[in-house]
N, C-alpha and C. Protein backbone atom coordinates (compact mmCIF):
# COMPACT_ATOMS: atom_id res chain seq x y z
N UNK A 1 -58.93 -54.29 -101.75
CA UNK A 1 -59.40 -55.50 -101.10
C UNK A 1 -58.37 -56.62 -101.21
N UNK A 2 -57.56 -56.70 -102.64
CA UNK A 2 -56.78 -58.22 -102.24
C UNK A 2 -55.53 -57.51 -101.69
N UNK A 3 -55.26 -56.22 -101.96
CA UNK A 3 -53.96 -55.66 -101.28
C UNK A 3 -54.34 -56.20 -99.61
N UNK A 4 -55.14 -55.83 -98.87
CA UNK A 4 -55.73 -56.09 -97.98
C UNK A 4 -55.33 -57.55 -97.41
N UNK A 5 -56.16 -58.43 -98.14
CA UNK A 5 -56.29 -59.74 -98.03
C UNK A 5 -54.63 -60.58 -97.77
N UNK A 6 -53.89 -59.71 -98.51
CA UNK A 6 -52.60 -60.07 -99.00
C UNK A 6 -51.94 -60.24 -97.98
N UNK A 7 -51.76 -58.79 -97.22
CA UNK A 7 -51.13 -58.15 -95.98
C UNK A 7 -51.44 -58.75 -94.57
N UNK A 8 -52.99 -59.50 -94.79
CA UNK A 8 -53.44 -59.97 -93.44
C UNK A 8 -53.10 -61.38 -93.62
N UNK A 9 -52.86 -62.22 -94.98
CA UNK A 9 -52.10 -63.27 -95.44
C UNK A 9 -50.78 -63.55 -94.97
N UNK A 10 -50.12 -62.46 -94.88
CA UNK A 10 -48.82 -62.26 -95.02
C UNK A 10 -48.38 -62.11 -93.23
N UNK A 11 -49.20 -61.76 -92.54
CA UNK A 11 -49.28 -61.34 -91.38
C UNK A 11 -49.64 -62.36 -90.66
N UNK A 12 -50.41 -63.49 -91.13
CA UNK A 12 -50.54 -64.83 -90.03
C UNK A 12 -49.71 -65.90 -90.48
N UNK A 13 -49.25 -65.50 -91.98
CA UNK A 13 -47.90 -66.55 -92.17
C UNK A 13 -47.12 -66.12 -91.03
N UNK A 14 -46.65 -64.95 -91.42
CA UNK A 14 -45.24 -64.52 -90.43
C UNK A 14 -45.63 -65.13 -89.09
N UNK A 15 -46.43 -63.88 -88.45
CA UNK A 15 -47.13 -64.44 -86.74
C UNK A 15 -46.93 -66.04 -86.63
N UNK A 16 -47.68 -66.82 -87.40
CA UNK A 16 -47.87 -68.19 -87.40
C UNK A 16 -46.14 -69.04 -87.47
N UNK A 17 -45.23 -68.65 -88.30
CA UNK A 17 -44.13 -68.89 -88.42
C UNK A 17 -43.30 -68.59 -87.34
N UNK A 18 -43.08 -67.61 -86.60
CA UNK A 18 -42.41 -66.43 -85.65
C UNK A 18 -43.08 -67.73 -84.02
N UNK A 19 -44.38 -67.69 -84.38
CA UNK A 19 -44.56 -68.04 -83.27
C UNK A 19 -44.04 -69.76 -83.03
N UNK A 20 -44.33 -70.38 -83.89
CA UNK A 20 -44.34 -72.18 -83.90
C UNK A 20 -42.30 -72.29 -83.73
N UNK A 21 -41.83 -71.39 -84.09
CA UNK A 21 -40.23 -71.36 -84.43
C UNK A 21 -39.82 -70.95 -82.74
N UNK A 22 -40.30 -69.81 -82.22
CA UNK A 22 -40.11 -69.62 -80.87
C UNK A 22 -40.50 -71.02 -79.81
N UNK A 23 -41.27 -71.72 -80.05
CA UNK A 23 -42.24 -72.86 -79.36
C UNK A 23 -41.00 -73.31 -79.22
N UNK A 24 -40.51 -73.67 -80.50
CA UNK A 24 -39.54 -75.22 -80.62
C UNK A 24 -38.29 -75.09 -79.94
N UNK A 25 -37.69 -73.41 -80.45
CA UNK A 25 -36.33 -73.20 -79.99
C UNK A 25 -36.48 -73.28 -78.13
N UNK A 26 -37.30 -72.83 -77.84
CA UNK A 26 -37.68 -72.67 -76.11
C UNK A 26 -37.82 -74.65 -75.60
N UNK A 27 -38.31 -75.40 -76.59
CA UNK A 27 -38.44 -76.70 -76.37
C UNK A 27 -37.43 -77.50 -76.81
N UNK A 28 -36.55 -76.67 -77.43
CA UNK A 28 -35.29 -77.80 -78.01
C UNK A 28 -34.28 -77.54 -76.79
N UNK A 29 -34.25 -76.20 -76.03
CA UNK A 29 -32.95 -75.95 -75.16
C UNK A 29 -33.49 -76.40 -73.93
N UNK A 30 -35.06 -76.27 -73.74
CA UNK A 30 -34.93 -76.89 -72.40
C UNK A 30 -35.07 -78.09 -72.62
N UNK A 31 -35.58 -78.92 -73.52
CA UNK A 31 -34.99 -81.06 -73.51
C UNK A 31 -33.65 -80.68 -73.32
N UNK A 32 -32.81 -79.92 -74.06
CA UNK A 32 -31.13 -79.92 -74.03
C UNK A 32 -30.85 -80.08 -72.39
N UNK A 33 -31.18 -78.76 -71.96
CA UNK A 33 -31.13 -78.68 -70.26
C UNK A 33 -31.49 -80.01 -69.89
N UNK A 34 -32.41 -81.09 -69.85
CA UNK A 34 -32.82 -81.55 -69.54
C UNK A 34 -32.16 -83.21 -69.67
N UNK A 35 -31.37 -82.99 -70.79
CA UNK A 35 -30.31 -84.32 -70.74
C UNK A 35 -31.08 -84.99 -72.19
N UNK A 36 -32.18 -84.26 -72.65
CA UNK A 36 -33.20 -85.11 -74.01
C UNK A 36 -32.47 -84.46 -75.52
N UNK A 37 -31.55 -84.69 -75.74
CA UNK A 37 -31.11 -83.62 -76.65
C UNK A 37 -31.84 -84.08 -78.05
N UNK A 38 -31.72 -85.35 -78.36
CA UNK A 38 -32.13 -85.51 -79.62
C UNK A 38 -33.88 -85.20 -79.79
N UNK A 39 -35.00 -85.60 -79.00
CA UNK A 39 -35.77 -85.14 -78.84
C UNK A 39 -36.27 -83.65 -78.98
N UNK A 40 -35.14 -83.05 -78.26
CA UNK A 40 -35.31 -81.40 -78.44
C UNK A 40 -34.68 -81.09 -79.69
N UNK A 41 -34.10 -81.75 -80.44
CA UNK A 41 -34.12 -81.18 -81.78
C UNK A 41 -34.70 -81.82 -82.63
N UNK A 42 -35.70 -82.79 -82.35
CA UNK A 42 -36.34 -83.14 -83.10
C UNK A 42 -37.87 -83.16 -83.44
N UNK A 43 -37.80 -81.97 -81.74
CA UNK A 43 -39.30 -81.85 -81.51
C UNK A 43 -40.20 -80.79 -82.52
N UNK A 44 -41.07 -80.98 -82.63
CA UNK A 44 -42.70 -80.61 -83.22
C UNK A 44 -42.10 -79.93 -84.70
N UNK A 45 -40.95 -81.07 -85.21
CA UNK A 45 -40.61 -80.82 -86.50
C UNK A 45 -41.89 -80.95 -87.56
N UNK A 46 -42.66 -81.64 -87.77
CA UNK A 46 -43.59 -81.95 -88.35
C UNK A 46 -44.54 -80.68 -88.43
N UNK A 47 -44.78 -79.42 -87.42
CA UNK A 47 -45.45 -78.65 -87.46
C UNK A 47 -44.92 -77.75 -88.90
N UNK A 48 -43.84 -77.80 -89.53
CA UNK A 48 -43.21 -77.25 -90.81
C UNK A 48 -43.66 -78.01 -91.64
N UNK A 49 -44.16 -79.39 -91.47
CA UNK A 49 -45.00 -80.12 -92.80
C UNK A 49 -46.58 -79.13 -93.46
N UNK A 50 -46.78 -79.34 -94.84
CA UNK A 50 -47.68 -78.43 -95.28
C UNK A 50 -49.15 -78.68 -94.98
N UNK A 51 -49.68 -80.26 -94.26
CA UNK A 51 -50.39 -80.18 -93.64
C UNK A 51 -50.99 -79.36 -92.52
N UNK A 52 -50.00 -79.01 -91.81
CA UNK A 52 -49.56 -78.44 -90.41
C UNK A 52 -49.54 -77.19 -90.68
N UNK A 53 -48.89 -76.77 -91.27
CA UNK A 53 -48.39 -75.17 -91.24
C UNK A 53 -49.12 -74.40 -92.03
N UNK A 54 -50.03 -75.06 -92.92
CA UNK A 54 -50.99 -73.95 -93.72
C UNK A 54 -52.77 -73.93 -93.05
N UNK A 55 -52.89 -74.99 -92.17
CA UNK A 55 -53.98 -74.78 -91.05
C UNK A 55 -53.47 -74.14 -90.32
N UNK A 56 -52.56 -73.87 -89.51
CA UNK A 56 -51.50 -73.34 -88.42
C UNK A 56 -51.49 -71.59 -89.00
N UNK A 57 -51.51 -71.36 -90.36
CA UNK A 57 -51.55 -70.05 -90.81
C UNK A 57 -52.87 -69.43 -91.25
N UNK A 58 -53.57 -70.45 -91.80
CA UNK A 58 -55.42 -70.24 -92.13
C UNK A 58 -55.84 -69.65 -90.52
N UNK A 59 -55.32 -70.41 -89.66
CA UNK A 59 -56.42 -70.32 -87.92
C UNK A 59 -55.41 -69.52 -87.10
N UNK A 60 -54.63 -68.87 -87.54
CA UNK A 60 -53.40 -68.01 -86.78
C UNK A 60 -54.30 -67.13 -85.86
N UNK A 61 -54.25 -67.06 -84.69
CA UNK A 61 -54.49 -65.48 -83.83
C UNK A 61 -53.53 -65.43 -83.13
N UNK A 62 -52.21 -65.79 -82.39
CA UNK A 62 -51.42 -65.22 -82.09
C UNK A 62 -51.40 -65.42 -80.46
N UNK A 63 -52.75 -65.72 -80.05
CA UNK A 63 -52.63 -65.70 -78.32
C UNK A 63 -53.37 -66.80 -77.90
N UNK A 64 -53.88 -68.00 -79.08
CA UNK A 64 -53.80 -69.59 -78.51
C UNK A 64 -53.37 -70.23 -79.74
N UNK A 65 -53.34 -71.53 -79.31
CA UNK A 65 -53.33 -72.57 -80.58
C UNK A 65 -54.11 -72.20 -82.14
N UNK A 66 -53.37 -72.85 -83.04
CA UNK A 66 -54.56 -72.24 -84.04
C UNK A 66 -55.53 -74.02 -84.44
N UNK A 67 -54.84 -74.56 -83.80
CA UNK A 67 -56.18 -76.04 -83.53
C UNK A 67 -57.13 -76.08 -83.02
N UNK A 68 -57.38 -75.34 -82.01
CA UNK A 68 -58.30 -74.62 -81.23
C UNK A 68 -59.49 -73.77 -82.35
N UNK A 69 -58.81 -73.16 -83.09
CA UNK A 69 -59.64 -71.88 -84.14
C UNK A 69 -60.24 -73.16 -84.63
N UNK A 70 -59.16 -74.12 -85.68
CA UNK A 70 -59.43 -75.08 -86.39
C UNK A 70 -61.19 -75.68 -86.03
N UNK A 71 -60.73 -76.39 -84.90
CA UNK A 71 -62.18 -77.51 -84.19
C UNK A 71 -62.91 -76.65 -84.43
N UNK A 72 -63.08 -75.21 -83.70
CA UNK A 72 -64.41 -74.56 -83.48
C UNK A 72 -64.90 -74.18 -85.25
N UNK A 73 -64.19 -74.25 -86.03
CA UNK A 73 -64.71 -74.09 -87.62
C UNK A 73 -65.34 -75.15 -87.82
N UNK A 74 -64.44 -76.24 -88.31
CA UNK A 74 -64.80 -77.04 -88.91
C UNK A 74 -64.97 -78.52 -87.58
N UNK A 75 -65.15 -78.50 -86.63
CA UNK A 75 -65.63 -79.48 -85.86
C UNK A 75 -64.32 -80.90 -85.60
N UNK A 76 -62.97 -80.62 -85.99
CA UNK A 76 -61.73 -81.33 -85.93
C UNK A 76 -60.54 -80.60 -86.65
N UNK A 77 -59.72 -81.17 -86.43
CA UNK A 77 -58.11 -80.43 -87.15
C UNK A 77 -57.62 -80.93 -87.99
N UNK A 78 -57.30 -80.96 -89.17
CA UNK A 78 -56.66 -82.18 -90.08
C UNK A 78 -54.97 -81.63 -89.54
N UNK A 79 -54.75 -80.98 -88.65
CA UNK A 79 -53.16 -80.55 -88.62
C UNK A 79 -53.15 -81.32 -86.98
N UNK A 80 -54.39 -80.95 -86.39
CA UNK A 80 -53.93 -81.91 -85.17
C UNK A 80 -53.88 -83.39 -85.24
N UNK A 81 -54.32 -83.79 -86.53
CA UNK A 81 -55.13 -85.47 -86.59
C UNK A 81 -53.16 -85.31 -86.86
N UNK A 82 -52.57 -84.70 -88.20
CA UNK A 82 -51.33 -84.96 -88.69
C UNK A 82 -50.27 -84.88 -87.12
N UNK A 83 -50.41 -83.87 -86.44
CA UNK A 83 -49.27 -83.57 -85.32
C UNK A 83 -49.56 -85.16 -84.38
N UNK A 84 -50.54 -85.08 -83.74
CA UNK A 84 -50.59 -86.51 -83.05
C UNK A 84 -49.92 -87.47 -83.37
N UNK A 85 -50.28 -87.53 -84.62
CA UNK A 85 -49.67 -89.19 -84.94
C UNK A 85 -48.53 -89.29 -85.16
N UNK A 86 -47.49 -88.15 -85.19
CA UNK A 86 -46.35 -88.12 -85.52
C UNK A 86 -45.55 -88.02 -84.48
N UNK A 87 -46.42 -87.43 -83.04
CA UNK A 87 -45.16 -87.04 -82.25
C UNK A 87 -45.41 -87.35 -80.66
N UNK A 88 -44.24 -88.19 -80.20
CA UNK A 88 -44.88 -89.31 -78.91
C UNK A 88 -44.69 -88.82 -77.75
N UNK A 89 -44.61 -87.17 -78.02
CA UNK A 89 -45.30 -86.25 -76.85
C UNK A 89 -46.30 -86.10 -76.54
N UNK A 90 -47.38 -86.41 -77.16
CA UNK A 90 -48.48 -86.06 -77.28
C UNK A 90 -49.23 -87.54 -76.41
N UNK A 91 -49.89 -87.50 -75.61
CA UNK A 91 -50.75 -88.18 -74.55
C UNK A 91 -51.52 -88.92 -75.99
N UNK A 92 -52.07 -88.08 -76.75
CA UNK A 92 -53.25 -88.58 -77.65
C UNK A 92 -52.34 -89.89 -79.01
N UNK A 93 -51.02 -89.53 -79.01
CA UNK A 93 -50.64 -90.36 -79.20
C UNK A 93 -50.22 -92.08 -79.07
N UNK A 94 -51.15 -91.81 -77.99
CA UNK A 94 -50.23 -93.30 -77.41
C UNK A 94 -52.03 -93.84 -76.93
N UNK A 95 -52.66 -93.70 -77.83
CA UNK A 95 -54.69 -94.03 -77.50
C UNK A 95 -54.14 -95.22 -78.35
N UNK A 96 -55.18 -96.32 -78.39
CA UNK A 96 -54.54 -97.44 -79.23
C UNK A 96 -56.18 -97.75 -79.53
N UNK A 97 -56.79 -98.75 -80.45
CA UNK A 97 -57.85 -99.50 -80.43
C UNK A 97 -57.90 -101.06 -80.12
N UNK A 98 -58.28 -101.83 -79.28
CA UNK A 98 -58.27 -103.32 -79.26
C UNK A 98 -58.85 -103.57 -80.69
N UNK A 99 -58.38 -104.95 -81.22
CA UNK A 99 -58.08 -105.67 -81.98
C UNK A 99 -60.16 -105.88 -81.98
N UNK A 100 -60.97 -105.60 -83.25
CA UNK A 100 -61.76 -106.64 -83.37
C UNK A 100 -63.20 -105.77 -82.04
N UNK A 101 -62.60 -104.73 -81.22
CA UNK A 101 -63.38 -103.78 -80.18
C UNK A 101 -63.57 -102.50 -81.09
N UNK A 102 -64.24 -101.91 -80.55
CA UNK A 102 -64.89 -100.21 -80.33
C UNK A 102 -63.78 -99.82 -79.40
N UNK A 103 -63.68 -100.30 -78.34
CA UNK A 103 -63.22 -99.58 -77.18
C UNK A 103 -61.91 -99.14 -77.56
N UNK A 104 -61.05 -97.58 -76.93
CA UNK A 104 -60.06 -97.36 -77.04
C UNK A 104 -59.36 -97.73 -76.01
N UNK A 105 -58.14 -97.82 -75.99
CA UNK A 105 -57.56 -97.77 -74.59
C UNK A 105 -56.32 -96.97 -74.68
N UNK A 106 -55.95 -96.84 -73.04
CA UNK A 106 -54.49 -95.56 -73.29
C UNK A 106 -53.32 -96.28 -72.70
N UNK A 107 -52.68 -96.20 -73.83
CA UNK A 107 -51.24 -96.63 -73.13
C UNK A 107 -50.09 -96.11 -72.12
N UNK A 108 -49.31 -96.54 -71.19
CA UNK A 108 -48.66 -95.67 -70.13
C UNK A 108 -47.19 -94.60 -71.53
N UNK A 109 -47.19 -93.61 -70.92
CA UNK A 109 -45.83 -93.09 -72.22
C UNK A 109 -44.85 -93.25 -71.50
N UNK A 110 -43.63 -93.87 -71.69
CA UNK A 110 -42.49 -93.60 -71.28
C UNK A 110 -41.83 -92.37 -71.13
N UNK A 111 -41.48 -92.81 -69.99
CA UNK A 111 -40.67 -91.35 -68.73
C UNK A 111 -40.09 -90.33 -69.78
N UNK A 112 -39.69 -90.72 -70.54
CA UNK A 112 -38.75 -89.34 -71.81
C UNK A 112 -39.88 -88.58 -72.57
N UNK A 113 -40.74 -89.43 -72.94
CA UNK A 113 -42.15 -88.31 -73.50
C UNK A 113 -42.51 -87.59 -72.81
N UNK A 114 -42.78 -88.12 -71.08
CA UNK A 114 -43.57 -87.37 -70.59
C UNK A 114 -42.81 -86.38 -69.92
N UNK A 115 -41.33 -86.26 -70.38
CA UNK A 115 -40.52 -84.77 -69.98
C UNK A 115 -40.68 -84.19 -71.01
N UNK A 116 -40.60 -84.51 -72.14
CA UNK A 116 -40.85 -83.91 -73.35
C UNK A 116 -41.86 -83.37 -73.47
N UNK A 117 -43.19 -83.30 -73.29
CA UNK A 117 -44.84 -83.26 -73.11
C UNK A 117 -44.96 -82.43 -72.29
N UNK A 118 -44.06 -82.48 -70.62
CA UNK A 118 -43.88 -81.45 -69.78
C UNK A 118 -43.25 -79.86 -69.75
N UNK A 119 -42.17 -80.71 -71.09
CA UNK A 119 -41.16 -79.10 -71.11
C UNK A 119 -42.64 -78.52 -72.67
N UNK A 120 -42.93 -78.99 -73.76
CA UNK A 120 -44.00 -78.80 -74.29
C UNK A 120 -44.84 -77.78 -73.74
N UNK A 121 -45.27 -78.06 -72.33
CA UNK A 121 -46.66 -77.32 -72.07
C UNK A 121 -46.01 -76.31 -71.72
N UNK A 122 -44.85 -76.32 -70.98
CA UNK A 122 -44.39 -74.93 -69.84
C UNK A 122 -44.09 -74.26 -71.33
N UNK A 123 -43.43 -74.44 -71.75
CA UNK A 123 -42.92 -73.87 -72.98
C UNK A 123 -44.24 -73.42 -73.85
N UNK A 124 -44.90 -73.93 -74.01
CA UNK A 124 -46.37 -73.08 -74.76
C UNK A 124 -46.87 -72.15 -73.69
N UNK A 125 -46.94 -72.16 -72.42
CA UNK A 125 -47.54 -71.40 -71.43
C UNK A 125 -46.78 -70.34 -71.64
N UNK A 126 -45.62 -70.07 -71.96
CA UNK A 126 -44.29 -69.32 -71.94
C UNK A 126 -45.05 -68.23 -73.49
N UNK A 127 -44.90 -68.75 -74.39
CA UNK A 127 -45.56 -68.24 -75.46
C UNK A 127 -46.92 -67.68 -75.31
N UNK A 128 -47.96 -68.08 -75.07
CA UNK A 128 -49.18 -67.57 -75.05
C UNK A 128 -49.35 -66.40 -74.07
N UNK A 129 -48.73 -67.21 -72.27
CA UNK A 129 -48.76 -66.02 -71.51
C UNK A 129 -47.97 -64.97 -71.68
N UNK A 130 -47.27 -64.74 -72.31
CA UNK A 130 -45.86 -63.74 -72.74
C UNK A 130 -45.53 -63.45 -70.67
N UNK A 131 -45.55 -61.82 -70.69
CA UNK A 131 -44.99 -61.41 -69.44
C UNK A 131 -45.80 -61.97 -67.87
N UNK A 132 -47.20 -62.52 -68.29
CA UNK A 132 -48.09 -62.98 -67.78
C UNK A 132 -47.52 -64.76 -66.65
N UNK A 133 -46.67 -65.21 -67.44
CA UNK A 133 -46.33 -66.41 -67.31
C UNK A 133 -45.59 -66.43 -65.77
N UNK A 134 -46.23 -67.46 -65.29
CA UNK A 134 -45.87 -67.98 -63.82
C UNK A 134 -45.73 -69.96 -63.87
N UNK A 135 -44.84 -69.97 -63.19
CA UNK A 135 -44.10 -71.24 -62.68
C UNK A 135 -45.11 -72.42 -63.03
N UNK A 136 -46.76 -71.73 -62.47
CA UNK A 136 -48.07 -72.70 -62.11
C UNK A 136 -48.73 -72.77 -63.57
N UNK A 137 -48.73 -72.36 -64.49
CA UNK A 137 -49.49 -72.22 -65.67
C UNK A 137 -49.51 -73.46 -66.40
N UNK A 138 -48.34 -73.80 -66.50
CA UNK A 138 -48.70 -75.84 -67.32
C UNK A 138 -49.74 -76.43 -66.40
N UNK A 139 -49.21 -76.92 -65.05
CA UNK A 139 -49.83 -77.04 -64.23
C UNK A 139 -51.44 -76.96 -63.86
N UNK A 140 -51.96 -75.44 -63.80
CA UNK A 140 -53.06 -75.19 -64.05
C UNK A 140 -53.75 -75.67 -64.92
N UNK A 141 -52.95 -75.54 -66.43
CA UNK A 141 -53.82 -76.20 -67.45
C UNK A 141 -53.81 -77.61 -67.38
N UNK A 142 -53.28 -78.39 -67.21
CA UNK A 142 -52.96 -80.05 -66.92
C UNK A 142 -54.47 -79.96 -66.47
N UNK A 143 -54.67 -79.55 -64.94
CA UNK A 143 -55.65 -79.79 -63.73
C UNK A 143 -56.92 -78.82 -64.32
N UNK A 144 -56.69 -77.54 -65.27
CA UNK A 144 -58.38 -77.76 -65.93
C UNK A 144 -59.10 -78.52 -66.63
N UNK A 145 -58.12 -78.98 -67.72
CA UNK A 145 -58.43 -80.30 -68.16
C UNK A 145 -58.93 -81.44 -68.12
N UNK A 146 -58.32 -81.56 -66.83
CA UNK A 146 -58.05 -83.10 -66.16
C UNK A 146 -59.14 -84.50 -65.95
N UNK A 147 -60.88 -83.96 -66.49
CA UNK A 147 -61.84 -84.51 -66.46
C UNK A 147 -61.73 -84.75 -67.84
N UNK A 148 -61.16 -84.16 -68.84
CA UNK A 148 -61.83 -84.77 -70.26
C UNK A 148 -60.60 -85.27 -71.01
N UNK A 149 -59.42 -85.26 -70.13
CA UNK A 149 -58.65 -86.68 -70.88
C UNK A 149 -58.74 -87.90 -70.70
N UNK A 150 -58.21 -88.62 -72.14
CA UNK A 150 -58.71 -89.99 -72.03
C UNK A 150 -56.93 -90.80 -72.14
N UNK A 151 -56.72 -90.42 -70.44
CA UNK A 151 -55.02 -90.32 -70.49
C UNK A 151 -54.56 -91.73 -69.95
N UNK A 152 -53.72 -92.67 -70.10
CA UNK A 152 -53.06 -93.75 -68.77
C UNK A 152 -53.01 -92.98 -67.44
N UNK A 153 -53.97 -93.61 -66.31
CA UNK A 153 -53.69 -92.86 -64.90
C UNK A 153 -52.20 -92.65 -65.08
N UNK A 154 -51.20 -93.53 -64.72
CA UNK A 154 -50.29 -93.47 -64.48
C UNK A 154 -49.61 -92.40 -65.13
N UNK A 155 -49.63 -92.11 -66.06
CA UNK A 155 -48.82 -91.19 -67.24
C UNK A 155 -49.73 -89.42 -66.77
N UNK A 156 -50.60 -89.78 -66.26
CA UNK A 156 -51.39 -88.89 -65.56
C UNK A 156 -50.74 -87.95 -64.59
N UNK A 157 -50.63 -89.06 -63.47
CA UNK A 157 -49.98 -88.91 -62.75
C UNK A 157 -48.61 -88.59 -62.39
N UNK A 158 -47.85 -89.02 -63.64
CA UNK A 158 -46.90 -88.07 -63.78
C UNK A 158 -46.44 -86.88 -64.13
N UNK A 159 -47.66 -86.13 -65.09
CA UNK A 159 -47.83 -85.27 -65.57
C UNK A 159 -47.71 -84.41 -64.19
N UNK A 160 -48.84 -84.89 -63.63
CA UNK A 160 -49.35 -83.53 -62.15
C UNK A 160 -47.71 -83.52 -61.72
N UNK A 161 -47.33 -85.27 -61.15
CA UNK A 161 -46.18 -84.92 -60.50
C UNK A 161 -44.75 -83.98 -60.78
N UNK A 162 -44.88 -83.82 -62.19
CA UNK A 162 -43.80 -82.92 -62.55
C UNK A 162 -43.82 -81.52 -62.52
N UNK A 163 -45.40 -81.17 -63.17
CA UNK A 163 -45.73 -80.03 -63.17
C UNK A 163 -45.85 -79.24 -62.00
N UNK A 164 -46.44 -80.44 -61.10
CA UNK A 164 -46.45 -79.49 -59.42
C UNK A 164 -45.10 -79.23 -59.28
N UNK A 165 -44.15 -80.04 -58.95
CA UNK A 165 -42.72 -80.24 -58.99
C UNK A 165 -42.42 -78.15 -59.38
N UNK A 166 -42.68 -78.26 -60.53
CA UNK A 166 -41.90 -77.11 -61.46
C UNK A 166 -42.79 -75.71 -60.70
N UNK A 167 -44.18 -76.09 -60.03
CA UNK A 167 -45.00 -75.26 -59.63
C UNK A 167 -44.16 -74.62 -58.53
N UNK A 168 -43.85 -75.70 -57.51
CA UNK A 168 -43.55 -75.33 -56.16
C UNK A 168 -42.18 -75.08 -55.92
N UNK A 169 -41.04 -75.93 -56.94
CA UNK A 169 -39.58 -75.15 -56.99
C UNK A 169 -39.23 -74.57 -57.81
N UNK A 170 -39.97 -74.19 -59.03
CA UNK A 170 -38.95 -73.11 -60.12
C UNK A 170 -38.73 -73.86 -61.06
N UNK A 171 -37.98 -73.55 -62.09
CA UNK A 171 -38.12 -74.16 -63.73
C UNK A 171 -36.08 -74.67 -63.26
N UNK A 172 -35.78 -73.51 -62.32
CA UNK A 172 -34.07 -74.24 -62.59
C UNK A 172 -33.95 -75.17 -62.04
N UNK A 173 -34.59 -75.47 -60.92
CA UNK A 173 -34.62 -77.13 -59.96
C UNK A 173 -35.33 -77.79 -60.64
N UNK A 174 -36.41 -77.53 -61.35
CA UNK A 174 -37.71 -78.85 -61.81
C UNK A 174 -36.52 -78.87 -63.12
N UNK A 175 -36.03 -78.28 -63.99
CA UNK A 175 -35.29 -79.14 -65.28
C UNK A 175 -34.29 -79.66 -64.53
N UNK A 176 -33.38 -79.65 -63.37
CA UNK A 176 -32.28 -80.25 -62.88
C UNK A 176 -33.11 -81.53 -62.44
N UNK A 177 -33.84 -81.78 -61.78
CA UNK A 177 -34.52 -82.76 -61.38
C UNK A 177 -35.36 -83.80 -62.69
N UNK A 178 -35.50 -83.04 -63.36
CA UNK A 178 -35.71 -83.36 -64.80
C UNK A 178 -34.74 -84.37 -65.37
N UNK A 179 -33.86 -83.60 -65.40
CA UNK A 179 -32.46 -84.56 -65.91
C UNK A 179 -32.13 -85.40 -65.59
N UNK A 180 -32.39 -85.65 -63.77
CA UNK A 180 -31.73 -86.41 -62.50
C UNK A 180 -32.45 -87.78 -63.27
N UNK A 181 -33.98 -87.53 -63.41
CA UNK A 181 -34.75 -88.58 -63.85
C UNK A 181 -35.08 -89.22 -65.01
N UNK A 182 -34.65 -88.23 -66.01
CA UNK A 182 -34.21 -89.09 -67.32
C UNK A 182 -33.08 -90.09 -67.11
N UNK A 183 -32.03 -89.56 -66.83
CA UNK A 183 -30.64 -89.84 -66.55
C UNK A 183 -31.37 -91.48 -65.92
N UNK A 184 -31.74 -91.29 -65.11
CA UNK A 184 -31.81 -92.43 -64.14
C UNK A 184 -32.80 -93.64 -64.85
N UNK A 185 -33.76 -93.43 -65.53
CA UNK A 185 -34.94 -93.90 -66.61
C UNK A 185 -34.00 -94.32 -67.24
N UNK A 186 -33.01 -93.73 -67.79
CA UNK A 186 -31.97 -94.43 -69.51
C UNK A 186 -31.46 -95.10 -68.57
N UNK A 187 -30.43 -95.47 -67.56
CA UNK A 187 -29.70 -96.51 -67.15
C UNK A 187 -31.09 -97.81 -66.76
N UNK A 188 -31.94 -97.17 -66.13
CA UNK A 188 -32.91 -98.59 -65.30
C UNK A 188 -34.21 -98.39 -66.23
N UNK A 189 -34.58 -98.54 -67.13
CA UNK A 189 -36.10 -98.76 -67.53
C UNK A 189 -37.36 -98.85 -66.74
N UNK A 190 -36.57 -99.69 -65.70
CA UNK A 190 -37.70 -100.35 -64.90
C UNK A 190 -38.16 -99.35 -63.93
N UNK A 191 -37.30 -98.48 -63.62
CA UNK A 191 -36.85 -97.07 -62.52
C UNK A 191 -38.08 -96.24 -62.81
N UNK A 192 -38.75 -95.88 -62.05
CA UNK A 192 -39.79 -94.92 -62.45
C UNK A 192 -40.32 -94.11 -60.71
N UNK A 193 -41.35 -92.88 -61.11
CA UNK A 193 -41.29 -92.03 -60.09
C UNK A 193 -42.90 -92.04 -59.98
C-alpha cells in the first residue's frame, strides 16, 4: 500500500512537473517569437513556488488544469488565489476593489499582457489537446467562457480579436502580427487595436 501510494506520488510529481515545464518552454519561445522576451522568460515562474506546485501535484491528472481538480474539492485554489496575484497575464489579475465599496471593478490590461495571456491559452490548448490541437481551440475556449468573465470589455475584446486573428490565419502570421503590435504598443502607448 505505501509502495503504491509512493509510485502514484511520484507519478503526479513527475506528470505535474513534465507538464507545467512544457507550458512555459512553449510560452517563453513563442513571447520570444513575439518580440516579449523578458516576459517569456519570466512567465508562470511562480508556478515552481511551493504554494503552487504541491496543489499542482496533489490535483495532477494530466489532461486539464489541476485548479480545476482543486475548486471542485475544496470549493477554491490556494495555488490559483497565489498564481493570480502574481502574474499580469491573468485577466483576474487586474479585478481591483473601489475604495470604501463592495463592488469590484476590471481594469483594461495593457496590450503586452494581453499577448502574453494570448500566447498562454494557445499554448495550454497545445498541451491539453496534444495531437487534437487546432488553430481555433484558445479561441473556442475564450467564447465558451465568455458569459462568466468578469473581464474589461475592452481587454475582452481584444482577446476575441487576437484569437480569431490566430483562428483564421495560422499561429505563423498571428505571432508575426503579434510582434507587428507589440512593436508598435512599445513605441506609441497610446497605439492600440
Amino acid at each position: 500500500m505505501v509502495v503504491m501510494e509512493k509510485k502514484a506520488f511520484f507519478k503526479r510529481l513527475s506528470g505535474h512537473f513534465i507538464t507545467i515545464t512544457r507550458h512555459k518552454l512553449l510560452v517563453t519561445f513563442s513571447c520570444i517569437k513575439c518580440g516579449l522576451y523578458k516576459q517569456g522568460l519570466l512567465h508562470d515562474l511562480s508556478k515552481y513556488s511551493p504554494t503552487e506546485f504541491f496543489a499542482g501535484v496533489k490535483y495532477y491528472q494530466g489532461y486539464r488544469s489541476p485548479i480545476d481538480a482543486e475548486k471542485e474539492d475544496k470549493g477554491y485554489s490556494l495555488g490559483w488565489l497565489h498564481h493570480k496575484g502574481r502574474n499580469r497575464h491573468h485577466w483576474e489579475y487586474w479585478l481591483d476593489k473601489k475604495p470604501g465599496k463592495k463592488e469590484i471593478y476590471c481594469l483594461d490590461m495593457p496590450l503586452n499582457y494581453v499577448i502574453e495571456a494570448c500566447i498562454d491559452k494557445i499554448s495550454a490548448s497545445k498541451i491539453y489537446n496534444g495531437d487534437n490541437y487546432k488553430d481555433d481551440a484558445a479561441y473556442e475556449f475564450l467564447m465558451k467562457g465568455a458569459d462568466r468573465y468578469c473581464m474589461h470589455e475592452h481587454t475582452f475584446q481584444r482577446f476575441e480579436y487576437l484569437l480569431g486573428y490566430l483562428k483564421d490565419h495560422g499561429e505563423t502570421k498571428a505571432f508575426q502580427y503579434y510582434k507587428e503590435l507589440y512593436h508598435q504598443w512599445k513605441k506609441d502607448k497610446n497605439f492600440d487595436i
